[in-house]
N, C-alpha and C. Protein backbone atom coordinates (compact mmCIF):
# COMPACT_ATOMS: atom_id res chain seq x y z
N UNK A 1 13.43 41.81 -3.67
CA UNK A 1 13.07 40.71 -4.56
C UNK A 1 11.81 41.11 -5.32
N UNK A 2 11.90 40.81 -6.62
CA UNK A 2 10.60 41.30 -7.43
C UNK A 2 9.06 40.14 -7.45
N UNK A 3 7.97 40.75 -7.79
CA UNK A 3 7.23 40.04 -7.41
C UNK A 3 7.07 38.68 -8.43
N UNK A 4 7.99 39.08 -9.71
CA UNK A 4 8.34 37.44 -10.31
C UNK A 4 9.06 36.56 -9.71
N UNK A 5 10.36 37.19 -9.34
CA UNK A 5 11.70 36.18 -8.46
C UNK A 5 10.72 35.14 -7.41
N UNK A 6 9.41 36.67 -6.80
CA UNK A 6 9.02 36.06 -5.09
C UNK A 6 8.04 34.66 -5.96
N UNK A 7 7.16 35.08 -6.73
CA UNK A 7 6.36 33.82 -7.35
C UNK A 7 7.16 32.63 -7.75
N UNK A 8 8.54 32.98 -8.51
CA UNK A 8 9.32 31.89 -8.81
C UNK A 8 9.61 30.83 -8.14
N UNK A 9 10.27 31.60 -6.80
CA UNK A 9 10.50 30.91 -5.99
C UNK A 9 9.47 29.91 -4.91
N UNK A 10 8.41 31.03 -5.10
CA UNK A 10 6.95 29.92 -4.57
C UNK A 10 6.84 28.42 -5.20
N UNK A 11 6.92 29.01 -6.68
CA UNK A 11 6.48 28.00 -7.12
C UNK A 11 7.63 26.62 -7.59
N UNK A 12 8.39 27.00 -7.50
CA UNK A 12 9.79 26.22 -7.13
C UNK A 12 9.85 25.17 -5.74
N UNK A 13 9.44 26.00 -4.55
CA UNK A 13 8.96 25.05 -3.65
C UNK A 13 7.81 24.55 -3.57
N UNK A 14 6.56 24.98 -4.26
CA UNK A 14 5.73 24.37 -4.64
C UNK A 14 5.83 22.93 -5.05
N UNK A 15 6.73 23.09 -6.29
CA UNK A 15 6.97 21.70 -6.66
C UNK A 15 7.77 20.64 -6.49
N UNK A 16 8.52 20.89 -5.57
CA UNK A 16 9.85 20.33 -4.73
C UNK A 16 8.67 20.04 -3.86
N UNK A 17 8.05 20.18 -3.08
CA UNK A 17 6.64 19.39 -2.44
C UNK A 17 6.18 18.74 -2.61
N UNK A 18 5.56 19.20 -3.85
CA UNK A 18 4.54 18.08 -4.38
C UNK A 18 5.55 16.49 -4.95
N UNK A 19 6.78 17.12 -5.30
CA UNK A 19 7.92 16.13 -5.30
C UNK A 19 7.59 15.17 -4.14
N UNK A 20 8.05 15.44 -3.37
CA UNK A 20 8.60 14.99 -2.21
C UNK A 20 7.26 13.74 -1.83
N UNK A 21 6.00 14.35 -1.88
CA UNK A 21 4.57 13.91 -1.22
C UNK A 21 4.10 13.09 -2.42
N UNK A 22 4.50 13.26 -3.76
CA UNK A 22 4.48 11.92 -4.88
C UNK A 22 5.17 10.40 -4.52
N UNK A 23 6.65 10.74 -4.10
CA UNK A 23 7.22 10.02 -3.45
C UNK A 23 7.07 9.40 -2.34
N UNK A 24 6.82 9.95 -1.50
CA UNK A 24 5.99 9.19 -0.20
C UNK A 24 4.90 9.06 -0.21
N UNK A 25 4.21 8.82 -0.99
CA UNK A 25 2.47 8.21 -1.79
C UNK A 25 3.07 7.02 -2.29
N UNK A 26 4.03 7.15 -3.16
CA UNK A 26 4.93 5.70 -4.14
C UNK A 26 5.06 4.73 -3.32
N UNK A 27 5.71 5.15 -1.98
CA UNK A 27 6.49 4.02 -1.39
C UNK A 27 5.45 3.55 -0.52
N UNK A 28 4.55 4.24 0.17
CA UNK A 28 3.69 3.81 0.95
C UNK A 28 2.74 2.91 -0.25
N UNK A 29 2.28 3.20 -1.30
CA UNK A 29 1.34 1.93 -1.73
C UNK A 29 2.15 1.09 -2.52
N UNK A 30 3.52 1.05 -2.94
CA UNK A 30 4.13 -0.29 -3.52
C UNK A 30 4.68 -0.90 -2.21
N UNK A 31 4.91 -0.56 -1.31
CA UNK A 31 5.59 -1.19 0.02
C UNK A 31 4.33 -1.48 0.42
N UNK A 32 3.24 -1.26 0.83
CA UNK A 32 1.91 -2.07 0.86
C UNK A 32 1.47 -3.53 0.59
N UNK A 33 1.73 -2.82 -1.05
CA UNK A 33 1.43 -4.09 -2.10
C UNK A 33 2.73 -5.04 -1.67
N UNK A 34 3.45 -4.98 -2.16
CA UNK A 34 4.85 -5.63 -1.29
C UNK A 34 4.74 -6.13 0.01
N UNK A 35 4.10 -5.99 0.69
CA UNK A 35 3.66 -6.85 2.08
C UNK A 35 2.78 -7.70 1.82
N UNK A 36 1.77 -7.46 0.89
CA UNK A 36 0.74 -8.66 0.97
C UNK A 36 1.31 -9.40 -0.12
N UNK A 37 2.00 -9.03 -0.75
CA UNK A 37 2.71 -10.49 -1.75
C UNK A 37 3.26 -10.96 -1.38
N UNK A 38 4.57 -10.57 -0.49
CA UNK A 38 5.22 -11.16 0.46
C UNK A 38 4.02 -12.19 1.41
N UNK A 39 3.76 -11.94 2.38
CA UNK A 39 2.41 -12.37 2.72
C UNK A 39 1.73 -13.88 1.91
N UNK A 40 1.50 -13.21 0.53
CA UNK A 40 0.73 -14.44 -0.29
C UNK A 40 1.77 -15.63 -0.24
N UNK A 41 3.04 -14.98 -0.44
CA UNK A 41 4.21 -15.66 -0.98
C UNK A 41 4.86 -16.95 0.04
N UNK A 42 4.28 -16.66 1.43
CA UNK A 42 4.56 -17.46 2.25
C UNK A 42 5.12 -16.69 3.60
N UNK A 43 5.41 -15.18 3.62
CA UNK A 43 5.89 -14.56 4.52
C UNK A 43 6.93 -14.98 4.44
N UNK A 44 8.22 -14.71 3.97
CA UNK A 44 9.84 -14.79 4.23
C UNK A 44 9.71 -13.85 4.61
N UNK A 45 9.17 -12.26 4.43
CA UNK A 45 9.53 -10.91 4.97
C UNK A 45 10.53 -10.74 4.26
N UNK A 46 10.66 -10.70 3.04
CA UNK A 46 11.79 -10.13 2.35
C UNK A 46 11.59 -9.07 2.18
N UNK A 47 10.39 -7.97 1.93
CA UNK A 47 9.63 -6.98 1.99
C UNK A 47 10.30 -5.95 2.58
N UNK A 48 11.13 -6.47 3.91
CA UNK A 48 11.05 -5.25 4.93
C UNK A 48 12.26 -4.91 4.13
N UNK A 49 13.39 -5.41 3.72
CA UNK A 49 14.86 -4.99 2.80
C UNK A 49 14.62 -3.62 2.02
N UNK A 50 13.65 -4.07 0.82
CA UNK A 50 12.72 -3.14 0.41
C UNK A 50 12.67 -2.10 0.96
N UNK A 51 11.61 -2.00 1.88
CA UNK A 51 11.07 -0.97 2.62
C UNK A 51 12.32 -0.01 3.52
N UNK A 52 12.80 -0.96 3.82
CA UNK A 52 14.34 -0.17 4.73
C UNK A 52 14.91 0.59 3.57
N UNK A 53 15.58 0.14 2.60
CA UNK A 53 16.19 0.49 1.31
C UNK A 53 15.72 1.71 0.75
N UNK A 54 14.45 1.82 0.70
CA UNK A 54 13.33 2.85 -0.06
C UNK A 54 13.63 3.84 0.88
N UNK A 55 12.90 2.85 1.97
CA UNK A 55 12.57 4.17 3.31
C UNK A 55 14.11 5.19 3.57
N UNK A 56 15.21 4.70 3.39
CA UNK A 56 16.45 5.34 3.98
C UNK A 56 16.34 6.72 2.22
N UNK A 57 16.05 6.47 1.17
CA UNK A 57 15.69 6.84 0.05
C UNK A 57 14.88 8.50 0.64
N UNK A 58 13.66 7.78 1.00
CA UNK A 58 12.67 8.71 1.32
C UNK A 58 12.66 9.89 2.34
N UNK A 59 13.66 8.90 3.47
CA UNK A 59 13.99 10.44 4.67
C UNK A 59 15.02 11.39 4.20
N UNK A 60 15.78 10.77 2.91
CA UNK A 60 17.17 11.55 2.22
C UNK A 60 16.04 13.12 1.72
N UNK A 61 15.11 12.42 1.05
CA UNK A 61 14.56 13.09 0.53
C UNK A 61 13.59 14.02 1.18
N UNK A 62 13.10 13.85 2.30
CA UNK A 62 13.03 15.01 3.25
C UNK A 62 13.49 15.78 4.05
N UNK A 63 14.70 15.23 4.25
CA UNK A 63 15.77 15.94 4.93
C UNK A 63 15.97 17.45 3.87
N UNK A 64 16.12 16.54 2.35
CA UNK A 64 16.66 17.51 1.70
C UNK A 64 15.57 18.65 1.33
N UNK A 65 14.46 18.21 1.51
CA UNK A 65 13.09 18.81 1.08
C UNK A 65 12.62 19.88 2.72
N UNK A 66 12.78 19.89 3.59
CA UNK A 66 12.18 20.07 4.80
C UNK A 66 13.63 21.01 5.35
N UNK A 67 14.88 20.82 5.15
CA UNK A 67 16.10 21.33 5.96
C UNK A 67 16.93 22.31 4.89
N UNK A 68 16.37 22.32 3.52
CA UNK A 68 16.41 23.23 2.35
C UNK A 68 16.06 24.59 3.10
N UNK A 69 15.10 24.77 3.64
CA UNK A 69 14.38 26.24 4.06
C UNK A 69 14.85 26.97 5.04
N UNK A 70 15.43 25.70 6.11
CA UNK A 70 16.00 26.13 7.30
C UNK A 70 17.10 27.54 7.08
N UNK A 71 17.41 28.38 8.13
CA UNK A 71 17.91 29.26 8.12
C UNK A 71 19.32 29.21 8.08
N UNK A 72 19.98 27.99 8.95
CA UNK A 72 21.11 27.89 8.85
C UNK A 72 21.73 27.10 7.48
N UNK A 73 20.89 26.68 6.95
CA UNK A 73 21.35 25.87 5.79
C UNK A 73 21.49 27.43 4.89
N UNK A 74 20.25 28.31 4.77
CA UNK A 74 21.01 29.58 3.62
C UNK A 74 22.01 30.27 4.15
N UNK A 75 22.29 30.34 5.56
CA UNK A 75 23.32 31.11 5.92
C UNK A 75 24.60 30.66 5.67
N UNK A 76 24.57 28.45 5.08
CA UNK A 76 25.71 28.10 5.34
C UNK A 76 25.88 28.44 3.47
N UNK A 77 24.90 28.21 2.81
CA UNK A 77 24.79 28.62 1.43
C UNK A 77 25.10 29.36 0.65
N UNK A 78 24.98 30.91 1.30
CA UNK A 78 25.65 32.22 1.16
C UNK A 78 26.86 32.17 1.14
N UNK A 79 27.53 31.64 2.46
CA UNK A 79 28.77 31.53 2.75
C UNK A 79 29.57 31.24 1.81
N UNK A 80 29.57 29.89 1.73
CA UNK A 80 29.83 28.96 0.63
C UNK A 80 29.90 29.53 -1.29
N UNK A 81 28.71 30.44 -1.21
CA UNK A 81 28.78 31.32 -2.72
C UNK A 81 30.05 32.68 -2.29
N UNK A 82 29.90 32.78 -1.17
CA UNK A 82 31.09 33.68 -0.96
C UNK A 82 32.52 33.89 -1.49
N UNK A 83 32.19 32.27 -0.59
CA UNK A 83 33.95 31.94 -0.16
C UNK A 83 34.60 31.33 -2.28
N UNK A 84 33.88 30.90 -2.71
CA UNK A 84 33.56 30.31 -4.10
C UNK A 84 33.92 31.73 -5.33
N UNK A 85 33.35 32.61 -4.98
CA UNK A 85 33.13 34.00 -5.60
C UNK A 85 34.73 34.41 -4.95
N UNK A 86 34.97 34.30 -3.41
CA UNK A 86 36.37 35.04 -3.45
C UNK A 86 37.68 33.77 -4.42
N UNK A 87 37.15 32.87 -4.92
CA UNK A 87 38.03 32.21 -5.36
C UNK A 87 38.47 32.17 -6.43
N UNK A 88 36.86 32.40 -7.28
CA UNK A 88 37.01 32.83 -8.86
C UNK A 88 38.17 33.73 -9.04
N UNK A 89 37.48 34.96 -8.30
CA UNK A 89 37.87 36.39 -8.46
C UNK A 89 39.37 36.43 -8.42
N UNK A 90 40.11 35.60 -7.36
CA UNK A 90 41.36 35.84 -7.37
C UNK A 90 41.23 36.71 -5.98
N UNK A 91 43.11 36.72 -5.77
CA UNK A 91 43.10 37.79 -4.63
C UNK A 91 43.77 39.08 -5.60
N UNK A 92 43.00 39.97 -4.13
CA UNK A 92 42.53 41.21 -4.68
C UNK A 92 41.78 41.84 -6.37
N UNK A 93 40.75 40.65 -6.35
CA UNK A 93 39.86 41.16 -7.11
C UNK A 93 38.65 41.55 -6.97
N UNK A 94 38.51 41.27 -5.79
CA UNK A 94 37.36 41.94 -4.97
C UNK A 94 37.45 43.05 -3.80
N UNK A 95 38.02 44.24 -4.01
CA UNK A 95 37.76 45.29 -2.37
C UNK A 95 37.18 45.37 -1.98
N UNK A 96 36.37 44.53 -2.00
CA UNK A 96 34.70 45.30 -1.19
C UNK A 96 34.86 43.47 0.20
N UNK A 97 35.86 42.85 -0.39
CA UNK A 97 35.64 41.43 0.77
C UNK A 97 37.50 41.87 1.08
């Protein structure tokens, strides 16, 4: 890998981070604010709907952010460009698979 690809890719997860940690900054201070209005509002706790709703939002988004890197996810990734590539190609357009 060249030392542009390797920076690319730094900085690719770089910002898929800072993604991720914008987003869970968002929800933690509007789900905040959203409790004490709720709160002002008389406490129904309608708030928590919200927060469940968001929150199921937010672990999607670390799952996908945090289980991206994992090893078995590129191994299942590869695969998958494999099996995709032997499909394009046709049979026997590849000897080397």
């Amino acid at each position: 890998m060249t030392q542009d690809a390797r920076y690319a890719e730094a900085k690719k997860r770089v910002e898929e981070m800072k993604g991720f940690y914008i987003h869970l900054a968002i929800y933690a201070v509007v789900n905040i604010g959203l409790f004490f209005l709720d709160l002002a509002d008389g406490g129904g706790w309608w708030f928590f709907w919200v927060t469940i709703g968001w929150g199921i939002g937010v672990l999607a988004h670390a799952v996908a952010y945090f289980f991206e890197s994992a090893k078995w996810a590129k191994r299942w990734e590869k695969r998958k460009i494999d099996e995709f590539m032997r499909d394009i190609d046709g049979p026997g357009m590849n000897p080397a698979r």
